[in-house]
PDB file of N, CA and C in Angstrom:
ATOM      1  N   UNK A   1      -7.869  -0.855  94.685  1.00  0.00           N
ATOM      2  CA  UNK A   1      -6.440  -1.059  94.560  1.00  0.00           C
ATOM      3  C   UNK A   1      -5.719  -0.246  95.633  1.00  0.00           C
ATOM      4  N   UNK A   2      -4.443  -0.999  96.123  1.00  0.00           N
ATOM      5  CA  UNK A   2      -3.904   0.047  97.150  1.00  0.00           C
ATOM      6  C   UNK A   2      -2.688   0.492  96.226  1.00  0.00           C
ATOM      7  N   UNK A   3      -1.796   1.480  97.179  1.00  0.00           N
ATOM      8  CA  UNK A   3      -0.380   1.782  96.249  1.00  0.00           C
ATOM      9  C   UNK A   3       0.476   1.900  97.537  1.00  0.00           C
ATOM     10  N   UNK A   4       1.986   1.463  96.840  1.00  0.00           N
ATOM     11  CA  UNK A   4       3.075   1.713  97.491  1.00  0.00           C
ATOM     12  C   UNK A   4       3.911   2.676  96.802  1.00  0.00           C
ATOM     13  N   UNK A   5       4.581   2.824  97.435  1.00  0.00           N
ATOM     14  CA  UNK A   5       5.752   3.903  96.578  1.00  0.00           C
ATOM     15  C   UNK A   5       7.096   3.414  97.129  1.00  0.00           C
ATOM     16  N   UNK A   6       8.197   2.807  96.567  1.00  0.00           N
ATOM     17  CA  UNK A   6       9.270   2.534  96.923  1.00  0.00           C
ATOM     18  C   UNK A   6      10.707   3.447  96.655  1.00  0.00           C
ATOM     19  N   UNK A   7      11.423   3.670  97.204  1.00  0.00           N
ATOM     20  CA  UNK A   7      12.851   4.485  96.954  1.00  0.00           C
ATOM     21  C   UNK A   7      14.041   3.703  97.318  1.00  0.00           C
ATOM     22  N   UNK A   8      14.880   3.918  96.507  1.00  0.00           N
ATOM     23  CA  UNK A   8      16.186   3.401  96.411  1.00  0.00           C
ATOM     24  C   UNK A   8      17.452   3.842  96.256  1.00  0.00           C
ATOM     25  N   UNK A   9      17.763   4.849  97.140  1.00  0.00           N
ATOM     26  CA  UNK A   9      19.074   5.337  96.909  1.00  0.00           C
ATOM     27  C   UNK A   9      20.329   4.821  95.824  1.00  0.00           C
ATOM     28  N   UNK A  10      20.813   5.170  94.769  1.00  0.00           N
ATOM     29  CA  UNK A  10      21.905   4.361  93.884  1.00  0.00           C
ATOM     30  C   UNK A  10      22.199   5.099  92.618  1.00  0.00           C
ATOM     31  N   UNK A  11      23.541   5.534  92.641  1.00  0.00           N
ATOM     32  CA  UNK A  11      23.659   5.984  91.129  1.00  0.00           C
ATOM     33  C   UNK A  11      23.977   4.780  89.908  1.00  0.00           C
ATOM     34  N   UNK A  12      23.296   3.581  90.079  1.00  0.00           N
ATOM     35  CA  UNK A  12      23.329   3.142  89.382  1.00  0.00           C
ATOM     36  C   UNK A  12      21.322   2.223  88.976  1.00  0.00           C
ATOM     37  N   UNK A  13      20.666   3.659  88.933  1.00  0.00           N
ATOM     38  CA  UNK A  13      19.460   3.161  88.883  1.00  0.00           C
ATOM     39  C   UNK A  13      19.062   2.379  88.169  1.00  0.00           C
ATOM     40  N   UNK A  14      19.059   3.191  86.527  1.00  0.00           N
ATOM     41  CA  UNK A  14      18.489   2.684  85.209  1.00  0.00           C
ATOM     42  C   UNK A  14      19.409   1.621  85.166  1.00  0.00           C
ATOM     43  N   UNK A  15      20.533   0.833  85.523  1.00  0.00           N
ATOM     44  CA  UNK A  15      20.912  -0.642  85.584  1.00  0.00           C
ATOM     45  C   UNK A  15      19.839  -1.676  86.022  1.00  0.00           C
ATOM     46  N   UNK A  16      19.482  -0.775  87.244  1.00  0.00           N
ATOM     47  CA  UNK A  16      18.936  -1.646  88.156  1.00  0.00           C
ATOM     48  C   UNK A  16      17.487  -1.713  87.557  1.00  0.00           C
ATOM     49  N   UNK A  17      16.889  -1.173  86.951  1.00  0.00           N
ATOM     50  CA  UNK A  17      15.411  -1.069  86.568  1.00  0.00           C
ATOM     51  C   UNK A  17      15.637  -1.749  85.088  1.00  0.00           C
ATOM     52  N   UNK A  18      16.206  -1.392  83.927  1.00  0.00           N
ATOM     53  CA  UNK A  18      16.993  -2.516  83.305  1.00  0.00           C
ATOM     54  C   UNK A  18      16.678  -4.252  83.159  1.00  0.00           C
ATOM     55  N   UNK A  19      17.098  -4.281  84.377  1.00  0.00           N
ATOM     56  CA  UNK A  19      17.673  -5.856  85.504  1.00  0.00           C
ATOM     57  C   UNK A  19      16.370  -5.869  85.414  1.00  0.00           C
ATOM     58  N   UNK A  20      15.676  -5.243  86.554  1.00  0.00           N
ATOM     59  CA  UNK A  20      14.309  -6.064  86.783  1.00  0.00           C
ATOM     60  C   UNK A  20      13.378  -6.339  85.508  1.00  0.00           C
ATOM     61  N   UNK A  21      13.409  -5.184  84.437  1.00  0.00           N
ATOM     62  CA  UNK A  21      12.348  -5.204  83.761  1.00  0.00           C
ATOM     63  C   UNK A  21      13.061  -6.756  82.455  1.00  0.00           C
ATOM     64  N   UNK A  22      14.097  -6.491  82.364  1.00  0.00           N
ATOM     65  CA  UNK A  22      14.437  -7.576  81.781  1.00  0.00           C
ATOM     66  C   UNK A  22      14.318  -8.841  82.087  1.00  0.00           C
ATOM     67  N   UNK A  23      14.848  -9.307  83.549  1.00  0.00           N
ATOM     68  CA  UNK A  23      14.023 -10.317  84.155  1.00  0.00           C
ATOM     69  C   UNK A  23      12.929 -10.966  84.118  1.00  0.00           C
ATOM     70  N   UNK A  24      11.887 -10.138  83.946  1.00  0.00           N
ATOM     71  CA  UNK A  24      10.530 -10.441  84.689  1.00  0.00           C
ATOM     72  C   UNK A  24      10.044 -10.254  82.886  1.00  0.00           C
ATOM     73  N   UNK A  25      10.731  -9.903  82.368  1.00  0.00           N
ATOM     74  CA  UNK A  25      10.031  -9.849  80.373  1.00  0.00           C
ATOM     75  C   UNK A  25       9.848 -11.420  80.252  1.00  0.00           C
ATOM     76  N   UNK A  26      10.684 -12.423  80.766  1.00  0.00           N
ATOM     77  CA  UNK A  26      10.746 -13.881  80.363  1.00  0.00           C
ATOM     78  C   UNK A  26       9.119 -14.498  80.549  1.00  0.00           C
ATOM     79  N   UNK A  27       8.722 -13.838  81.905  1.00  0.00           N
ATOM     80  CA  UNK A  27       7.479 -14.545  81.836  1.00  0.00           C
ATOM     81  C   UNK A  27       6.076 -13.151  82.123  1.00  0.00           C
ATOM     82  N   UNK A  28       6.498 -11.893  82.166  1.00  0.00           N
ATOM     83  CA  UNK A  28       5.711 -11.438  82.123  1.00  0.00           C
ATOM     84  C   UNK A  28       5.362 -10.249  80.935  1.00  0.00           C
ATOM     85  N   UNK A  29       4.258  -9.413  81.197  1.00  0.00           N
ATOM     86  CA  UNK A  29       4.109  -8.375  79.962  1.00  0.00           C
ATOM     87  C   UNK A  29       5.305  -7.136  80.667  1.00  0.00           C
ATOM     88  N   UNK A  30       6.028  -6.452  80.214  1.00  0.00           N
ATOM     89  CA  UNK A  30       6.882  -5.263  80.454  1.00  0.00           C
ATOM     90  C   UNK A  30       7.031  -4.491  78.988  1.00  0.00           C
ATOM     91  N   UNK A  31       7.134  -3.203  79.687  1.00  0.00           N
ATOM     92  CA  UNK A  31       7.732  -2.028  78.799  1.00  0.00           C
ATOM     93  C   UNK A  31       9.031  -1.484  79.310  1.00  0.00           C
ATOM     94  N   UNK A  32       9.882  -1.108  78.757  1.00  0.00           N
ATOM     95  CA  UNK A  32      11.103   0.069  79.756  1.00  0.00           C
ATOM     96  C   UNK A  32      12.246   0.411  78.308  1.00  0.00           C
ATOM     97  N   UNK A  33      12.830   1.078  78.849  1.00  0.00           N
ATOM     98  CA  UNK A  33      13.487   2.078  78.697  1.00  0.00           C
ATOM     99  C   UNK A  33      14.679   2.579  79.503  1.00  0.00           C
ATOM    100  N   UNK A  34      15.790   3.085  79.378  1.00  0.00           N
ATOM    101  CA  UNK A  34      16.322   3.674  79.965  1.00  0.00           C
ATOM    102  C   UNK A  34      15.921   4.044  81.427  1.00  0.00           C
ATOM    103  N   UNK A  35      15.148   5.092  81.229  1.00  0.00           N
ATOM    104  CA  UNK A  35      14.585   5.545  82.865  1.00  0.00           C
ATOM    105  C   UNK A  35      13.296   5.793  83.002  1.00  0.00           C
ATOM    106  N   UNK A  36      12.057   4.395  82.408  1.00  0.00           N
ATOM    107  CA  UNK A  36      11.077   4.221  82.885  1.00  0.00           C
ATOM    108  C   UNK A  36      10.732   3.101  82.386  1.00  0.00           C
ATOM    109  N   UNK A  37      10.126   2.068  83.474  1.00  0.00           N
ATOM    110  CA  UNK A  37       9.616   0.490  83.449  1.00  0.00           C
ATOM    111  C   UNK A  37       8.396   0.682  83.576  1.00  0.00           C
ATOM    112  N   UNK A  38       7.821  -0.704  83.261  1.00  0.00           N
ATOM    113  CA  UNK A  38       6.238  -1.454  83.752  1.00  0.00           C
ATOM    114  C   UNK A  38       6.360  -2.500  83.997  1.00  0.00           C
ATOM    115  N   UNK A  39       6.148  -3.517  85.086  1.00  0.00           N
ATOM    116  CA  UNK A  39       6.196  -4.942  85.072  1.00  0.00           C
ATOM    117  C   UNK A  39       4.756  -5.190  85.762  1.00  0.00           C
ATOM    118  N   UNK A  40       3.881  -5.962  84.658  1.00  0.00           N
ATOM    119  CA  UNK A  40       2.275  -6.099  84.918  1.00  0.00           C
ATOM    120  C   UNK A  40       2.620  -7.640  85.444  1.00  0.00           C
ATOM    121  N   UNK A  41       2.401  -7.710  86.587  1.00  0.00           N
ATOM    122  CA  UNK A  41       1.798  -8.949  87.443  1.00  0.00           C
ATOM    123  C   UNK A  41       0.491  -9.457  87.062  1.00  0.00           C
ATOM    124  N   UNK A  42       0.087 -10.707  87.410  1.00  0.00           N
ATOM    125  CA  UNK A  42      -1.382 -10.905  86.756  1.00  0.00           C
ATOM    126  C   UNK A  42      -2.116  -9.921  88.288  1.00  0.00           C
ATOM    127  N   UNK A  43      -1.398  -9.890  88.944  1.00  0.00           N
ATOM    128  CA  UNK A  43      -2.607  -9.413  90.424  1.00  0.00           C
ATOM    129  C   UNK A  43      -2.131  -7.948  90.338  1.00  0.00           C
ATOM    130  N   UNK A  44      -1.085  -7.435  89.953  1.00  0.00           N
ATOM    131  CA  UNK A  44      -0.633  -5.964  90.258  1.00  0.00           C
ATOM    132  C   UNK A  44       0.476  -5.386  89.508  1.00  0.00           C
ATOM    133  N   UNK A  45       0.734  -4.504  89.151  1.00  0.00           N
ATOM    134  CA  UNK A  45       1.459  -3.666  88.657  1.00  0.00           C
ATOM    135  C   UNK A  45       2.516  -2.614  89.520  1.00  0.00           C
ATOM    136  N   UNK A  46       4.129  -2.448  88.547  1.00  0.00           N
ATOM    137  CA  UNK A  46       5.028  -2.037  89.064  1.00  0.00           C
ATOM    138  C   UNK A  46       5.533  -1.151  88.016  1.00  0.00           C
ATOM    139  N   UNK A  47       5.665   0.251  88.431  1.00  0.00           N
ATOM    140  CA  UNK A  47       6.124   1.006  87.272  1.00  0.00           C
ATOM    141  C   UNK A  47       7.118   1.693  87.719  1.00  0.00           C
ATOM    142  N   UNK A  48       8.195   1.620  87.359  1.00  0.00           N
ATOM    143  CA  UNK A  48       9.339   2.270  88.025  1.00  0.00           C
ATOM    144  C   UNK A  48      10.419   3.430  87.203  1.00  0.00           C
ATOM    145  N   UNK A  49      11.062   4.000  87.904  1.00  0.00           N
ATOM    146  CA  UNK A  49      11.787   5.284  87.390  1.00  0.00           C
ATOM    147  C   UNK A  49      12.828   5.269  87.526  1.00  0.00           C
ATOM    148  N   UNK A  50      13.695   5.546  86.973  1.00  0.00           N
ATOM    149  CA  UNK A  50      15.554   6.376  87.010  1.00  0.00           C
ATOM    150  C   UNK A  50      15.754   7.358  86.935  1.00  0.00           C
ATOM    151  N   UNK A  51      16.342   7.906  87.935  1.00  0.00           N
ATOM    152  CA  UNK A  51      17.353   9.139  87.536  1.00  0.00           C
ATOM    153  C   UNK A  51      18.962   8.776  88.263  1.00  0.00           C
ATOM    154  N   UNK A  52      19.689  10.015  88.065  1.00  0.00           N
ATOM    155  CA  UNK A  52      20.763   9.960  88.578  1.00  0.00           C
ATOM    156  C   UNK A  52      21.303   9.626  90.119  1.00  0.00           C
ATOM    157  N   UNK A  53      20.260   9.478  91.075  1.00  0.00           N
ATOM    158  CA  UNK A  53      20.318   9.261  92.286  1.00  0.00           C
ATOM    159  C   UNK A  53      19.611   8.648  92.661  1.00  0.00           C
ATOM    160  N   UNK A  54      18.596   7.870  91.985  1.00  0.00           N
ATOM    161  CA  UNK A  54      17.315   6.677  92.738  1.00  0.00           C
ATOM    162  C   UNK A  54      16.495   6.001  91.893  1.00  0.00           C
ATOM    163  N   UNK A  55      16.157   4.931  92.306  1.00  0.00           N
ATOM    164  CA  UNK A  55      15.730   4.003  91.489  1.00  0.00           C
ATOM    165  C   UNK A  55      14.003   4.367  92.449  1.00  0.00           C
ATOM    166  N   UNK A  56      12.888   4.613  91.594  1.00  0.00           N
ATOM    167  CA  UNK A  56      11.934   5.074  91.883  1.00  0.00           C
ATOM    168  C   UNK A  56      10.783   4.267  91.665  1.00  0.00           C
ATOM    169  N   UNK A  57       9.914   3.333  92.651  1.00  0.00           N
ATOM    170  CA  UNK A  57       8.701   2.587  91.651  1.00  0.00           C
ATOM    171  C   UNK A  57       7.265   2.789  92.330  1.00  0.00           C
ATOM    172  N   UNK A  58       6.534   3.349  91.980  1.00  0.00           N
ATOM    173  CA  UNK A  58       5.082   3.013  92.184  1.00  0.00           C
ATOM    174  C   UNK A  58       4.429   1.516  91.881  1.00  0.00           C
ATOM    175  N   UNK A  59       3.866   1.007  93.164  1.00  0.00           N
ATOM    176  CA  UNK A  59       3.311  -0.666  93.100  1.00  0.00           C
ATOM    177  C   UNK A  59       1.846  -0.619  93.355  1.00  0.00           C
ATOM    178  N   UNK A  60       0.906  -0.783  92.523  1.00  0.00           N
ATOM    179  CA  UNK A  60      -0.215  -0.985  92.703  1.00  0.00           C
ATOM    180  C   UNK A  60      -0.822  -2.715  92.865  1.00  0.00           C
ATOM    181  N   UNK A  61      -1.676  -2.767  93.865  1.00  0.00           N
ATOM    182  CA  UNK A  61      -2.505  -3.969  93.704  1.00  0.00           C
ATOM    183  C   UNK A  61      -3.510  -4.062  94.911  1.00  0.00           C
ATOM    184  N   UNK A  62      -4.031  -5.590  94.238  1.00  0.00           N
ATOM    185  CA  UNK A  62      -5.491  -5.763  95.693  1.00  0.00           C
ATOM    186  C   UNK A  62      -4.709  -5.590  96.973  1.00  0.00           C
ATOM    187  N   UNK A  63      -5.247  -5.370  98.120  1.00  0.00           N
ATOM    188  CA  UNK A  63      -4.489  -5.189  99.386  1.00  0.00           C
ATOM    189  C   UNK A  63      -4.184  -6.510  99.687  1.00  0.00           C
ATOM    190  N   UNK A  64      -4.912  -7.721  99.589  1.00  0.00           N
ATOM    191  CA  UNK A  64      -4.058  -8.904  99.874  1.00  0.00           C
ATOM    192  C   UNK A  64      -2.846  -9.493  98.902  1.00  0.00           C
ATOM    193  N   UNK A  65      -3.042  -8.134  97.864  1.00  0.00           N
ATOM    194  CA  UNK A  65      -1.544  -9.287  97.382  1.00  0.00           C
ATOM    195  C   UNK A  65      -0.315  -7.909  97.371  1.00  0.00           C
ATOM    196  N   UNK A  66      -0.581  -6.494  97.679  1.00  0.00           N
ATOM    197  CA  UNK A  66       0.731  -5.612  97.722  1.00  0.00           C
ATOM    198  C   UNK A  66       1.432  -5.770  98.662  1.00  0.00           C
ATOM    199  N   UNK A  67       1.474  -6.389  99.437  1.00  0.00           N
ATOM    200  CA  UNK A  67       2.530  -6.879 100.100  1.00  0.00           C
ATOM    201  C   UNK A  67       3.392  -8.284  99.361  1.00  0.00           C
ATOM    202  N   UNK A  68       2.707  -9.156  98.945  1.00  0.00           N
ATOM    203  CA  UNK A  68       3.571  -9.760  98.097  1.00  0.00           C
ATOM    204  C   UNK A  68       4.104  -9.333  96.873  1.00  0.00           C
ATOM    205  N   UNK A  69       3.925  -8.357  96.382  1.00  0.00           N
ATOM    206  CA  UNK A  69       4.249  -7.614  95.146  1.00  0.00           C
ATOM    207  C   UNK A  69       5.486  -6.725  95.642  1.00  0.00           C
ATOM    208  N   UNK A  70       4.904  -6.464  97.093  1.00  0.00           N
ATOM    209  CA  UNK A  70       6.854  -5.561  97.353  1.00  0.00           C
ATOM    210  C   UNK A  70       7.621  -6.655  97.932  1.00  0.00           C
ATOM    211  N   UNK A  71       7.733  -7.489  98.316  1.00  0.00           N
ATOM    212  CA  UNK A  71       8.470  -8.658  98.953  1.00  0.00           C
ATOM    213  C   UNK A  71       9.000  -9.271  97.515  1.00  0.00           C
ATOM    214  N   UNK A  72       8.356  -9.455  96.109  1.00  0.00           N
ATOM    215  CA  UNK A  72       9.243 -10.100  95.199  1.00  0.00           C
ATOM    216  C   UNK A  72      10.034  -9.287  94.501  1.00  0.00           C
ATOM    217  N   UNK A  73       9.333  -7.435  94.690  1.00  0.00           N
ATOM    218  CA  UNK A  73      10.061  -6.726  93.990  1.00  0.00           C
ATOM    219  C   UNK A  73      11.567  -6.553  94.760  1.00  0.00           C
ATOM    220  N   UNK A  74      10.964  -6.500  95.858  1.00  0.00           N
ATOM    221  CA  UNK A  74      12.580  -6.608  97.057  1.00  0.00           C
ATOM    222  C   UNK A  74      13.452  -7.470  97.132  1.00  0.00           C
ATOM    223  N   UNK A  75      13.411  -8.987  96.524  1.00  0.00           N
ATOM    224  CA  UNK A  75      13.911  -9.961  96.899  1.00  0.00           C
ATOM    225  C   UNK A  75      14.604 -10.127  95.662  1.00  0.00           C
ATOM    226  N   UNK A  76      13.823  -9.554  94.254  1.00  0.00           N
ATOM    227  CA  UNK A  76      15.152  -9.484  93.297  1.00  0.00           C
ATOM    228  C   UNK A  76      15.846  -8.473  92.696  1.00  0.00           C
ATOM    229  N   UNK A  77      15.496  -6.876  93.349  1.00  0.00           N
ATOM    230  CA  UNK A  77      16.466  -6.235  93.700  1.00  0.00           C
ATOM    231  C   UNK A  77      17.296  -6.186  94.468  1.00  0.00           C
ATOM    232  N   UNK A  78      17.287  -7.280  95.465  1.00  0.00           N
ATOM    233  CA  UNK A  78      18.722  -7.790  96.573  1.00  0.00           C
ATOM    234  C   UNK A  78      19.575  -8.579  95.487  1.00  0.00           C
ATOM    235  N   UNK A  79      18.659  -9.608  94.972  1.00  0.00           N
ATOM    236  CA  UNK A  79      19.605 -10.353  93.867  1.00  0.00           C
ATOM    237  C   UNK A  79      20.563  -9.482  93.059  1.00  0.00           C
ATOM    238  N   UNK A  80      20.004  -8.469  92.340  1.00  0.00           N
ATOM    239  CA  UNK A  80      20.607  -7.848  91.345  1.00  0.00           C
ATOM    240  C   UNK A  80      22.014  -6.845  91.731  1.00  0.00           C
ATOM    241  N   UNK A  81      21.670  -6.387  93.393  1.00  0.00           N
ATOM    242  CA  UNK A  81      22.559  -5.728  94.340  1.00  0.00           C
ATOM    243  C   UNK A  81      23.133  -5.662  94.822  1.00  0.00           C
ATOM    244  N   UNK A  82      24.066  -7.412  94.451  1.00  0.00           N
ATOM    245  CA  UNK A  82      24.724  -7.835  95.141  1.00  0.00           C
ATOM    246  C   UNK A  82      26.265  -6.881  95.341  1.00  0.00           C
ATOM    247  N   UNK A  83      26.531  -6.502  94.364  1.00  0.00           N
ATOM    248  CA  UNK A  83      27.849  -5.591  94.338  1.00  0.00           C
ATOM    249  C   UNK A  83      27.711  -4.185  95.035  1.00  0.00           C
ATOM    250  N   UNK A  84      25.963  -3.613  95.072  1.00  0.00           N
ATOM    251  CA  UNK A  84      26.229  -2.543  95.575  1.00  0.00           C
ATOM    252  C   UNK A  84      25.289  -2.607  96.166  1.00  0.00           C
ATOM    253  N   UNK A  85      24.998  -3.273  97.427  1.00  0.00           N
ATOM    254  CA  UNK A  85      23.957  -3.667  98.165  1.00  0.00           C
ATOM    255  C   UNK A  85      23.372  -2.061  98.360  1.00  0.00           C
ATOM    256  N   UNK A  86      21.546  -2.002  97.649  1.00  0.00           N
ATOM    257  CA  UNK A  86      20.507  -1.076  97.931  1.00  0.00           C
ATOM    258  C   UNK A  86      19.458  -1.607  99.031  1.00  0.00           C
ATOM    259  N   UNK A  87      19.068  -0.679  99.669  1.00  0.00           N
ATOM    260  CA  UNK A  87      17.900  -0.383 100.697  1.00  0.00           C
ATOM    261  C   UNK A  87      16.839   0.267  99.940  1.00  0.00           C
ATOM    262  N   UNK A  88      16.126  -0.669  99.434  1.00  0.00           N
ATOM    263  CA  UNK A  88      14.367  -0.304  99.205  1.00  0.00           C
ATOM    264  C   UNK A  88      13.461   0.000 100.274  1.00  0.00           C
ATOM    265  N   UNK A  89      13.519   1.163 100.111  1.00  0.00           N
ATOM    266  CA  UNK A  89      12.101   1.807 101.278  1.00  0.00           C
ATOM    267  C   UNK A  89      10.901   2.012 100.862  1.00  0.00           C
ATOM    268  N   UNK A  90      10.207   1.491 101.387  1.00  0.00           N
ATOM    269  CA  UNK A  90       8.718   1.495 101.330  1.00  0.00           C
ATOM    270  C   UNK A  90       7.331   2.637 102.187  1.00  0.00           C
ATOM    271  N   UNK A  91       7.082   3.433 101.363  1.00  0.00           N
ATOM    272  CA  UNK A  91       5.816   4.476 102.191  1.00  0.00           C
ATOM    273  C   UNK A  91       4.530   4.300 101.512  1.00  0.00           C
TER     274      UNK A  91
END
């Protein structure tokens, strides 16, 4: 398995983690909370964090699919960002 680690500058984290984990409950397995998620992909896993200044997620998966695992996690945290457009960084 490889890992990513993503950061997100925003005082409006736990919205934003919220959003995703609620989202992705329709068709996938999730846990969350306030200020900690899980969203299990069938290929990889996303577990993410809140605090007062960043929306925080560790992404695990096979190396051919963590790159698609941060590209969908990115594409609907743009959705959700629309009012306060965030920059997801990836290391």
């Amino acid at each position: 398995m490889e890992h990513a680690h993503g950061f997100a500058a925003t005082g409006q984290a736990s919205l934003y983690l919220k959003k995703l984990c609620r989202h992705f409950s329709h068709k996938l397995e999730t846990q969350f909370d306030d200020h900690n998620g899980v969203i299990r992909f069938p290929f990889g896993t996303c577990e993410l964090s809140a605090d007062e200044q960043a929306l925080h997620l560790h992404c695990q998966a096979g190396s051919n699919d963590l790159g698609r695992l941060r590209e969908i996690i990115d594409s609907h945290l743009a959705r959700f960002t629309t009012r306060e457009p965030v920059t997801l960084r990836w290391h």
